[in-house]
N, C-alpha and C. Protein backbone atom coordinates (compact mmCIF):
# COMPACT_ATOMS: atom_id res chain seq x y z
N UNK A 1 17.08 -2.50 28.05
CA UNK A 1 17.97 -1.65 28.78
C UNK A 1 17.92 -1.96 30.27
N UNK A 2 16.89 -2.56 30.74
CA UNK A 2 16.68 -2.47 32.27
C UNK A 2 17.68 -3.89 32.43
N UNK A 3 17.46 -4.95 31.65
CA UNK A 3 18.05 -5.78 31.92
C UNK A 3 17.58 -6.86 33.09
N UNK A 4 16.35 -7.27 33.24
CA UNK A 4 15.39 -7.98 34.22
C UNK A 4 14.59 -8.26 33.41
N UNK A 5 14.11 -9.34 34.22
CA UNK A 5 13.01 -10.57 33.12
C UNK A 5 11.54 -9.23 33.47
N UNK A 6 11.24 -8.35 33.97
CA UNK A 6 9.74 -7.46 33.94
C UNK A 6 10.26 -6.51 32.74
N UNK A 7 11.37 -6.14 33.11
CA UNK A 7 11.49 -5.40 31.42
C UNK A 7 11.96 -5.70 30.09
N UNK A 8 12.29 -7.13 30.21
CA UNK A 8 12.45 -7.95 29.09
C UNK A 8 10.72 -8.25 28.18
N UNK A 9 10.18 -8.50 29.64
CA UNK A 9 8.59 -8.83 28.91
C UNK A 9 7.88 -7.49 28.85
N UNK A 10 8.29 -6.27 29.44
CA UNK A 10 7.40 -5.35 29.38
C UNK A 10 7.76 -4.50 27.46
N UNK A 11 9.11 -4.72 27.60
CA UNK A 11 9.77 -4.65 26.00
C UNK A 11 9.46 -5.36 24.82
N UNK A 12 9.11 -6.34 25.42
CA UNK A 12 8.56 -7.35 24.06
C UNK A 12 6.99 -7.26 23.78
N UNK A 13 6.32 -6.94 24.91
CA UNK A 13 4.97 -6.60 25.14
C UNK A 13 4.90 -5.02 23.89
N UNK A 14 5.76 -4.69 24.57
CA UNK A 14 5.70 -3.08 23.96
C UNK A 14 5.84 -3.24 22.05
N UNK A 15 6.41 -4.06 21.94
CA UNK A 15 6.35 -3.99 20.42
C UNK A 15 5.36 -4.63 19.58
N UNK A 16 4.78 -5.94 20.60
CA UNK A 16 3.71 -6.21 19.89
C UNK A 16 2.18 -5.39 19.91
N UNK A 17 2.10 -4.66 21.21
CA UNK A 17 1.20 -3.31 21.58
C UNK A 17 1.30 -2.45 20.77
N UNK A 18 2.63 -2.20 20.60
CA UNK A 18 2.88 -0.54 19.62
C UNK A 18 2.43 -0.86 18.40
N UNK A 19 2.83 -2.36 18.23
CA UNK A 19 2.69 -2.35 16.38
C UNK A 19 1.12 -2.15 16.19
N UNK A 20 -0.07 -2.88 16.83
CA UNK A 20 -1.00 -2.60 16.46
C UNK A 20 -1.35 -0.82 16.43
N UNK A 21 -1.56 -0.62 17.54
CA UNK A 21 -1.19 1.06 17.44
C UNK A 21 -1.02 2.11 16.69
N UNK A 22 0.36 1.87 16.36
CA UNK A 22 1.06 2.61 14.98
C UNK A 22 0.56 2.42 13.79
N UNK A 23 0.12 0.62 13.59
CA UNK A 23 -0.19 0.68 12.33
C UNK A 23 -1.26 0.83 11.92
N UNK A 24 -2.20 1.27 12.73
CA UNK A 24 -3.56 1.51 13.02
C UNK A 24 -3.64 3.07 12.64
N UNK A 25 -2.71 3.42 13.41
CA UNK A 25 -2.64 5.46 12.74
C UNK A 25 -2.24 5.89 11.13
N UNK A 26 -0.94 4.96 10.71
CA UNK A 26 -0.52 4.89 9.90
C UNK A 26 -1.48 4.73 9.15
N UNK A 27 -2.39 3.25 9.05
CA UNK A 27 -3.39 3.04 8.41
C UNK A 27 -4.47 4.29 8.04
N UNK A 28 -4.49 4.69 9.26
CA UNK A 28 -5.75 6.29 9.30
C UNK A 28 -5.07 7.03 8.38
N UNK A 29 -4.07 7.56 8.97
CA UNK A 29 -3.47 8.88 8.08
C UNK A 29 -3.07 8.84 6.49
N UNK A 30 -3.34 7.47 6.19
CA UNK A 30 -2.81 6.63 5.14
C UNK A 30 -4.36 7.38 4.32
N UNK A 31 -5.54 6.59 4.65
CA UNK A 31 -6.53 6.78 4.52
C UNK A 31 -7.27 8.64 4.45
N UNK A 32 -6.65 9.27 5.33
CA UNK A 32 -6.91 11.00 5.54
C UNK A 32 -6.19 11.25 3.74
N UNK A 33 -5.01 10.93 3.77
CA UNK A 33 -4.30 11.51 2.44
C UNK A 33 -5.37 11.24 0.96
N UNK A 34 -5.82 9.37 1.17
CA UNK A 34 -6.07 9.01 -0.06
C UNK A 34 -7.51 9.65 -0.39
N UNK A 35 -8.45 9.68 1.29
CA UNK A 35 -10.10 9.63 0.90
C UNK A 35 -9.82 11.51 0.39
N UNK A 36 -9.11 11.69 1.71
CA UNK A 36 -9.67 13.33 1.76
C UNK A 36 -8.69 14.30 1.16
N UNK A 37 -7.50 13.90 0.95
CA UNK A 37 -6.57 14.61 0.32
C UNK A 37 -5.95 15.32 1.79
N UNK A 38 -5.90 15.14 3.21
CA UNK A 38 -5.73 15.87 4.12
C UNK A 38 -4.57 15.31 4.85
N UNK A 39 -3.73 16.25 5.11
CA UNK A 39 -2.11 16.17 5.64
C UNK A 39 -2.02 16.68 6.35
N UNK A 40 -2.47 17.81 6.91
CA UNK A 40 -2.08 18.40 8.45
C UNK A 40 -3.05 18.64 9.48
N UNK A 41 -2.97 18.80 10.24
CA UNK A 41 -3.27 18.24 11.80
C UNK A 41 -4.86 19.32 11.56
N UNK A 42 -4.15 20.79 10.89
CA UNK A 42 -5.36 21.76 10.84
C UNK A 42 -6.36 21.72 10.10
N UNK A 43 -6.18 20.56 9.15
CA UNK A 43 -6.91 20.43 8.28
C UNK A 43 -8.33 19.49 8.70
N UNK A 44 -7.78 18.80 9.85
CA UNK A 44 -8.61 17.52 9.90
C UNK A 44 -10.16 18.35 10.94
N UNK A 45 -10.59 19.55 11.13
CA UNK A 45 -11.85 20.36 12.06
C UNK A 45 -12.85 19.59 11.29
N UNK A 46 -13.82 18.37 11.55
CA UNK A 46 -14.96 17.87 11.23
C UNK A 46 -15.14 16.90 10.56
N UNK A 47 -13.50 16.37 9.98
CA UNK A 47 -13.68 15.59 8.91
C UNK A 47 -14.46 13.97 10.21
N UNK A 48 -14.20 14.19 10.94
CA UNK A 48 -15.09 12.60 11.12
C UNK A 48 -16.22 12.41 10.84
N UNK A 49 -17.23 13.38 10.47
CA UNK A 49 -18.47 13.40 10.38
C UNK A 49 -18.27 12.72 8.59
N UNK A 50 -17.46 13.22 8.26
CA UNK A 50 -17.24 12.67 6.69
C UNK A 50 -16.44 10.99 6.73
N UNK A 51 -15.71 11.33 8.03
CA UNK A 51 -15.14 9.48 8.14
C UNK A 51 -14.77 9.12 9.14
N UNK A 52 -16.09 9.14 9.73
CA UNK A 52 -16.45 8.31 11.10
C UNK A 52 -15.57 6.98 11.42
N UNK A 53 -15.34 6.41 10.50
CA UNK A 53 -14.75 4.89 10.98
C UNK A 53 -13.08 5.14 11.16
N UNK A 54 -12.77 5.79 10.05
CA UNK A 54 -11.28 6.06 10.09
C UNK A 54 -10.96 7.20 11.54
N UNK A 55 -11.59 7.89 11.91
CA UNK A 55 -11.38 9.10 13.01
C UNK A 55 -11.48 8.19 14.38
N UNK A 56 -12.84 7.52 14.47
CA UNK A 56 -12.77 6.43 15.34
C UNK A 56 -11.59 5.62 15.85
N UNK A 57 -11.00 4.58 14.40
CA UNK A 57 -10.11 4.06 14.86
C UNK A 57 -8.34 4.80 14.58
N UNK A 58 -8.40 5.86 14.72
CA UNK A 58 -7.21 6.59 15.32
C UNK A 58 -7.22 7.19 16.45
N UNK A 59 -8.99 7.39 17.22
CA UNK A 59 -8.84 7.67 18.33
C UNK A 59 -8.42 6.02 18.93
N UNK A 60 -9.08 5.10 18.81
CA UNK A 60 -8.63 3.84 19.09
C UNK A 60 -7.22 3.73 19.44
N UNK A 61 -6.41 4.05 17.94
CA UNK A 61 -5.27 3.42 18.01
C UNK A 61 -4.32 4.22 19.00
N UNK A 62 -4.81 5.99 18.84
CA UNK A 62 -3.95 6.59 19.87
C UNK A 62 -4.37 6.60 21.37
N UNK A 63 -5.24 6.30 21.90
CA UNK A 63 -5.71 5.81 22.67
C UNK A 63 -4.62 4.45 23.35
N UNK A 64 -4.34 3.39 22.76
CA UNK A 64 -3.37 2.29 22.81
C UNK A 64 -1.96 3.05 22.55
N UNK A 65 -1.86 3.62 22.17
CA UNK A 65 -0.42 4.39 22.17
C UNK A 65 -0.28 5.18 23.31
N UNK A 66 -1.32 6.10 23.94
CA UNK A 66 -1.26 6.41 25.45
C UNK A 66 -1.04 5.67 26.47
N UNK A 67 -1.47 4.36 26.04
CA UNK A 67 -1.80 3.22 27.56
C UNK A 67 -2.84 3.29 28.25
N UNK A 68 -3.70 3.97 27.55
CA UNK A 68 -4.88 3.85 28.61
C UNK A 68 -6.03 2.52 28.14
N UNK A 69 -6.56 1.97 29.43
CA UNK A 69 -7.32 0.66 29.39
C UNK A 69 -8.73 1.30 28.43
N UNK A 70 -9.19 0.50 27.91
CA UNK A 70 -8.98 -0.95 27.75
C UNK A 70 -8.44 -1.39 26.11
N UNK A 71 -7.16 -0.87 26.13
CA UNK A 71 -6.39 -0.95 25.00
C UNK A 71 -5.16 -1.62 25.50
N UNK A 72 -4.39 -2.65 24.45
CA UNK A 72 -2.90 -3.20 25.21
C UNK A 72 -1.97 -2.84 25.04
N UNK A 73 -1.79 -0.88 24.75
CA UNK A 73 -1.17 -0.89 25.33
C UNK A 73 -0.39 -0.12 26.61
N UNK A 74 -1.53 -0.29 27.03
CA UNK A 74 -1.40 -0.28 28.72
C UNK A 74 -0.88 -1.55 28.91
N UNK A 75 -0.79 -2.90 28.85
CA UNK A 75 0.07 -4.04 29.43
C UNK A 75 1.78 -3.69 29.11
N UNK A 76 1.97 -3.57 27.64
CA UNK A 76 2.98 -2.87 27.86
C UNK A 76 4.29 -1.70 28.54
N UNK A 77 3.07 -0.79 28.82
CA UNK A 77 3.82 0.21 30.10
C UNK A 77 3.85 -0.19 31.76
N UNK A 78 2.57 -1.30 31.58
CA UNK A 78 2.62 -1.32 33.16
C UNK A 78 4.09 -2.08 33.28
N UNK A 79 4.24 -3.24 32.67
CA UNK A 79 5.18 -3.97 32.53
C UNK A 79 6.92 -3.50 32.33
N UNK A 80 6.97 -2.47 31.18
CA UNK A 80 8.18 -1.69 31.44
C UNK A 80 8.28 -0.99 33.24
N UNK A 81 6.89 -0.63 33.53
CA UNK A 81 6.97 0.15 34.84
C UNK A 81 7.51 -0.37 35.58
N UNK A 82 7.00 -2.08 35.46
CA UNK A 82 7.07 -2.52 36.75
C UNK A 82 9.18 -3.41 36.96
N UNK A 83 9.20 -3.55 35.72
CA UNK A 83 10.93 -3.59 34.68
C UNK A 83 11.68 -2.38 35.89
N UNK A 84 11.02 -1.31 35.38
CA UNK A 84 11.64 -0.04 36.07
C UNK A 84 11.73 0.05 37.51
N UNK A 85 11.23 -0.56 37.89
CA UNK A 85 10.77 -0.28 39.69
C UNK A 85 11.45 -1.43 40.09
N UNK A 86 11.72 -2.59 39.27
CA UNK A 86 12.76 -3.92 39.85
C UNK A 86 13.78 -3.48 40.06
N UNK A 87 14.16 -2.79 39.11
CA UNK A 87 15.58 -2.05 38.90
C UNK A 87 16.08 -1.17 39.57
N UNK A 88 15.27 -0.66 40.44
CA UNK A 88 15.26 0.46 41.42
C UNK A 88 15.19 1.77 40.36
N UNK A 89 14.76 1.79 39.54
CA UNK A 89 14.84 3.00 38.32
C UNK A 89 13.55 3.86 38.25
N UNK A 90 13.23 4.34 39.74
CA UNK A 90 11.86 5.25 39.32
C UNK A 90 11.80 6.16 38.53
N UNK A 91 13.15 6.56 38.15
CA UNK A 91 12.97 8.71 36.90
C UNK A 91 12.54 7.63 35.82
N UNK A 92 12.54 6.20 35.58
CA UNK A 92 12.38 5.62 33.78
C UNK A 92 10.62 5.91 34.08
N UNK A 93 10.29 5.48 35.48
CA UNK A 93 8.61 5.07 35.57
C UNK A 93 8.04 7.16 34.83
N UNK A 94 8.96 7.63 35.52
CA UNK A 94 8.67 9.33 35.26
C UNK A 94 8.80 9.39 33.65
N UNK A 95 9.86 8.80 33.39
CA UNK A 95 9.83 8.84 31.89
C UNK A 95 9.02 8.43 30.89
N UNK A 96 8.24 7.06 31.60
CA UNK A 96 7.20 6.34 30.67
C UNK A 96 6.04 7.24 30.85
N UNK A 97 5.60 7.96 32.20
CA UNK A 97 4.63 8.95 32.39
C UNK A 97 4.92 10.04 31.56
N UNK A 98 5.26 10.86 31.35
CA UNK A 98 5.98 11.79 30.47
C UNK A 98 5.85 11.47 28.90
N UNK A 99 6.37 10.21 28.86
CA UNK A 99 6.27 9.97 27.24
C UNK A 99 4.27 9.70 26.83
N UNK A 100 3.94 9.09 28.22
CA UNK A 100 2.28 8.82 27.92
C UNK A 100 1.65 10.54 27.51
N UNK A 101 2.19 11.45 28.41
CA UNK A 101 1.00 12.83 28.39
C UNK A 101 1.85 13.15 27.18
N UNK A 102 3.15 13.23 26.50
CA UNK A 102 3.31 13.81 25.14
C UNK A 102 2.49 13.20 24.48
N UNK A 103 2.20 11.95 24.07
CA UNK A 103 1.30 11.18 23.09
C UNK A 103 0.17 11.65 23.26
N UNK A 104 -0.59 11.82 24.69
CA UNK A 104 -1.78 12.71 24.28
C UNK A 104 -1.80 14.10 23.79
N UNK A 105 -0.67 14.74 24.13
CA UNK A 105 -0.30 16.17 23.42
C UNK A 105 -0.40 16.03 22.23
N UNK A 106 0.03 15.43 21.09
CA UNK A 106 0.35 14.92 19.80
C UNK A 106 -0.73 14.34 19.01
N UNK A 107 -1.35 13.24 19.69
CA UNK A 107 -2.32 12.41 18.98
C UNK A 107 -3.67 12.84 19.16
N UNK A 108 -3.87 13.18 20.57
CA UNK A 108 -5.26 13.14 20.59
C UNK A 108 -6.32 14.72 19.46
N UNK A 109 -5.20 15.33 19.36
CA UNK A 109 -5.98 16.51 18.84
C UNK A 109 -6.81 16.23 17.64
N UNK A 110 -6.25 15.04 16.85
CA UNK A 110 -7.29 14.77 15.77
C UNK A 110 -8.13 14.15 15.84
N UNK A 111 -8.00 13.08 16.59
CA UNK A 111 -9.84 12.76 16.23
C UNK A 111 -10.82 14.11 17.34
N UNK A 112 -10.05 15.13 18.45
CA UNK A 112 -10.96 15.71 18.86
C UNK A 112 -11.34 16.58 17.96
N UNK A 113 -9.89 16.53 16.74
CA UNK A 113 -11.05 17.95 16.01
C UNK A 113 -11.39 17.77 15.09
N UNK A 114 -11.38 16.08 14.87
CA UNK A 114 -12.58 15.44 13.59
C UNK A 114 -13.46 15.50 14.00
N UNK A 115 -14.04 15.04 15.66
CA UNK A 115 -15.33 14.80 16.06
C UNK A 115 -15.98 16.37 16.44
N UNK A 116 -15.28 16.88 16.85
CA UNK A 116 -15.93 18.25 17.95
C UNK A 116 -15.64 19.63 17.52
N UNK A 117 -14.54 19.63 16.29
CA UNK A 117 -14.77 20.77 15.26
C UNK A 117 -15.38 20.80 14.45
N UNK A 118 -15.71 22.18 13.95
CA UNK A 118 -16.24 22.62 12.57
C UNK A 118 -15.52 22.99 11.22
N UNK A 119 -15.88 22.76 10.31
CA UNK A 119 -14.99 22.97 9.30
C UNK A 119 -14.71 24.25 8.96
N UNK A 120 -13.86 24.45 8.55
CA UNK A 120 -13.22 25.82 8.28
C UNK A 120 -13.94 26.23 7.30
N UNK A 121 -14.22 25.61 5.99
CA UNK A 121 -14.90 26.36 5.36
C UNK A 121 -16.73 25.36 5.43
N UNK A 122 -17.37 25.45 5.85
CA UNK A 122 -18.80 25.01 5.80
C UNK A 122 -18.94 24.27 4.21
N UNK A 123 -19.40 23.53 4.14
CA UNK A 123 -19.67 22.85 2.60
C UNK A 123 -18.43 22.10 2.41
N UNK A 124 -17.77 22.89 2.27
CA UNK A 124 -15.84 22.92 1.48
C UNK A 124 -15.72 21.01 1.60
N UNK A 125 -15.95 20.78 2.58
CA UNK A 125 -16.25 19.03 2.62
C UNK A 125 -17.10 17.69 2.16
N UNK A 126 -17.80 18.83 1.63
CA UNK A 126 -18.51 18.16 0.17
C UNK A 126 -17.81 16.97 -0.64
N UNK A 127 -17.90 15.91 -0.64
CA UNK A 127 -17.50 15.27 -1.69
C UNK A 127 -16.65 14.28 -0.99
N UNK A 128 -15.90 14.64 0.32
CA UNK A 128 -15.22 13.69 1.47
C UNK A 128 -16.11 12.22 1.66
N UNK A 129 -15.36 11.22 1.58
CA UNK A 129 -15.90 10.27 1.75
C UNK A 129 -15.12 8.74 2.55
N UNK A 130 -15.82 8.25 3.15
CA UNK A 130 -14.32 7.15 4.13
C UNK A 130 -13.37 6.75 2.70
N UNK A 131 -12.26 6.32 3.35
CA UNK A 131 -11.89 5.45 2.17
C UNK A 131 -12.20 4.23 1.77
N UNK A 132 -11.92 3.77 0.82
CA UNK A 132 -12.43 2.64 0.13
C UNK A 132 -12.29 1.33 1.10
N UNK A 133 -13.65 0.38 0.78
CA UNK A 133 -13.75 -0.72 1.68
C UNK A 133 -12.45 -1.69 2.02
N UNK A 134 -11.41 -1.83 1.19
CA UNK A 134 -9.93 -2.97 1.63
C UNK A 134 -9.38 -2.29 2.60
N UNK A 135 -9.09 -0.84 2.44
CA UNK A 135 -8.66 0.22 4.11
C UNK A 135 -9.75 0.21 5.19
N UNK A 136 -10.85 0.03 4.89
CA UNK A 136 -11.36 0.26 6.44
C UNK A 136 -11.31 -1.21 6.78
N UNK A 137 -11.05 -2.35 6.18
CA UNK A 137 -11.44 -3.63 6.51
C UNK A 137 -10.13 -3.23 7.56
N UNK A 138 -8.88 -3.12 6.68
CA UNK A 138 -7.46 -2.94 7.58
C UNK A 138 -7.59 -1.92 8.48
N UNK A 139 -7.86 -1.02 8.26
CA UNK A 139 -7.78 -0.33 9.51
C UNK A 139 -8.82 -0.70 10.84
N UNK A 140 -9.59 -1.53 10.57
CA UNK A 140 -10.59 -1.51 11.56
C UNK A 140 -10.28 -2.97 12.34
N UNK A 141 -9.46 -3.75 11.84
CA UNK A 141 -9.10 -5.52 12.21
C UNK A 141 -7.89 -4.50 13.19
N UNK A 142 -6.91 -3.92 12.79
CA UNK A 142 -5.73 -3.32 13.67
C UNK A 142 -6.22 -2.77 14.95
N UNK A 143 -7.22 -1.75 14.50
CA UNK A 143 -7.62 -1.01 15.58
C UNK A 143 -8.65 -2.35 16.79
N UNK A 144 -9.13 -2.94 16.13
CA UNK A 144 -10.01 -4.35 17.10
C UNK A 144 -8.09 -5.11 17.57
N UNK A 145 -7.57 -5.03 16.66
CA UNK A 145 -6.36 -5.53 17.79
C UNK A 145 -5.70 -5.04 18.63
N UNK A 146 -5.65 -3.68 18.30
CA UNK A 146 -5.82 -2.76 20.24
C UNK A 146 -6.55 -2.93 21.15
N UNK A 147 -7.70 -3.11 21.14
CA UNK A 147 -8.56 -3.79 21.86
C UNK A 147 -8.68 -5.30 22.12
N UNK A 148 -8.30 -6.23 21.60
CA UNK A 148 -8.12 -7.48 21.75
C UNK A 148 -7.67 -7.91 23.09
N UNK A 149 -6.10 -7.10 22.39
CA UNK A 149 -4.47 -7.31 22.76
C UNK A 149 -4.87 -6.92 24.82
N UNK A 150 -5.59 -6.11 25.32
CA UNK A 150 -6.40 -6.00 26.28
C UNK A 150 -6.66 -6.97 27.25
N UNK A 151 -8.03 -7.58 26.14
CA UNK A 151 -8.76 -8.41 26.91
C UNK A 151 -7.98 -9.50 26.87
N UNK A 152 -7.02 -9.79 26.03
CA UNK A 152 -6.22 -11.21 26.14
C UNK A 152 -4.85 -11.19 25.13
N UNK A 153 -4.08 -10.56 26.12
CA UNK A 153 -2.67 -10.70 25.92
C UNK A 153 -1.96 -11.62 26.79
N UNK A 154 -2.52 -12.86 26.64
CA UNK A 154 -1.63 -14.16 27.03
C UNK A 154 -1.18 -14.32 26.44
N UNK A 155 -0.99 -14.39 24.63
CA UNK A 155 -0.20 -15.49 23.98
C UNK A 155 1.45 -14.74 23.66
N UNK A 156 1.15 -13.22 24.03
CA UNK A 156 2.32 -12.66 23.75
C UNK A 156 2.81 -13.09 25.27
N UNK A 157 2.21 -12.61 26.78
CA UNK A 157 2.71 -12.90 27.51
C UNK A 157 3.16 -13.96 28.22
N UNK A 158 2.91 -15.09 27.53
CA UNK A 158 3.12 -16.35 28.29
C UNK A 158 4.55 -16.39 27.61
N UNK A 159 4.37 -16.24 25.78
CA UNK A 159 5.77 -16.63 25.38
C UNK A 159 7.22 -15.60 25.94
N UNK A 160 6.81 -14.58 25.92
CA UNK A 160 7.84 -13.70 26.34
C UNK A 160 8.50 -14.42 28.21
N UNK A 161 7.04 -14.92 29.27
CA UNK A 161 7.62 -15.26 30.15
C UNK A 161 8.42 -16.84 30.18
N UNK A 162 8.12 -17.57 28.98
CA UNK A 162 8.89 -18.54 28.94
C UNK A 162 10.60 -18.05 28.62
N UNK A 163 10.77 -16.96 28.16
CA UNK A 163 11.92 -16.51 27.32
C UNK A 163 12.72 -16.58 28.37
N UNK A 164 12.16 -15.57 29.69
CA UNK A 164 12.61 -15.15 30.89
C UNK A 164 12.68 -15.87 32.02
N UNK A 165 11.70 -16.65 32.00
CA UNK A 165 12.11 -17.89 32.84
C UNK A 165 10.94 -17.41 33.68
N UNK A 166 9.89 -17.14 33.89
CA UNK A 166 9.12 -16.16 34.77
C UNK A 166 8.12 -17.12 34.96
């Protein structure tokens, strides 16, 4: 939409950022349904203590869905930002800020109230267990590619700046 080679790459950045991300939650929540039978947000008070790895990497992945370092995708927003600010378009930079604090509105509440709640009913979590080893292999390679994507997002960014001429 911005139409400039910073938000051409901050856009293309953004999808290869998001995908790990998303599919990293997806993966979790995928995993909440199968290990624990658990679907809503209220349900999840302690379960990390029952699945530490899966709670982990959804704080991970939403974590990279906020933009905050040292996850990529923060390269992604800086890059739309900086898309936005070529353009003379500061309300989009307000907008990408805005869309960051909803995502923590939204996401972060579960792993805080896997890790730092108590269960509603004491015991009642008996029998909770991570899910089976082929999901945490996947969920845990996605969530290490939020973190990767970080420390070395050249290969997305070099090709995207060849696209653009940059």
């Amino acid at each position: 939409m911005l139409a400039n080679a910073w938000g051409v790459v901050g856009g293309g950045m953004h999808i290869a950022m998001h995908a790990f991300g998303k599919i990293t939650l997806f993966f979790c929540a995928g995993a909440y349904v199968v290990a624990a039978h658990k679907t809503e947000v209220s349900q999840m008070r302690g379960i990390g203590h029952a699945m530490p790895v899966t709670t982990f990497a959804f704080l991970i992945g939403s974590l990279s869905i906020i933009g905050l370092p040292p996850f990529g995708g923060l390269w992604s927003k800086w890059y739309l930002a900086l898309g936005a600010l070529e353009a003379d378009k500061v309300a989009l930079v307000g907008v990408l800020m805005v869309s960051s604090l909803l995502n923590v509105a939204y996401l972060l509440p579960i792993p805080l109230r896997g890790f730092f709640g108590k269960p509603d009913n004491p015991g009642g979590g008996e029998g909770i267990k991570e899910a089976p080893l082929p999901c945490l292999i996947a969920i845990s390679i996605s969530a290490l590619g939020c973190l990767v994507l970080f420390f070395y997002p050249d290969p997305v960014f070099n090709l995207l700046r060849q696209i653009v001429g940059r």
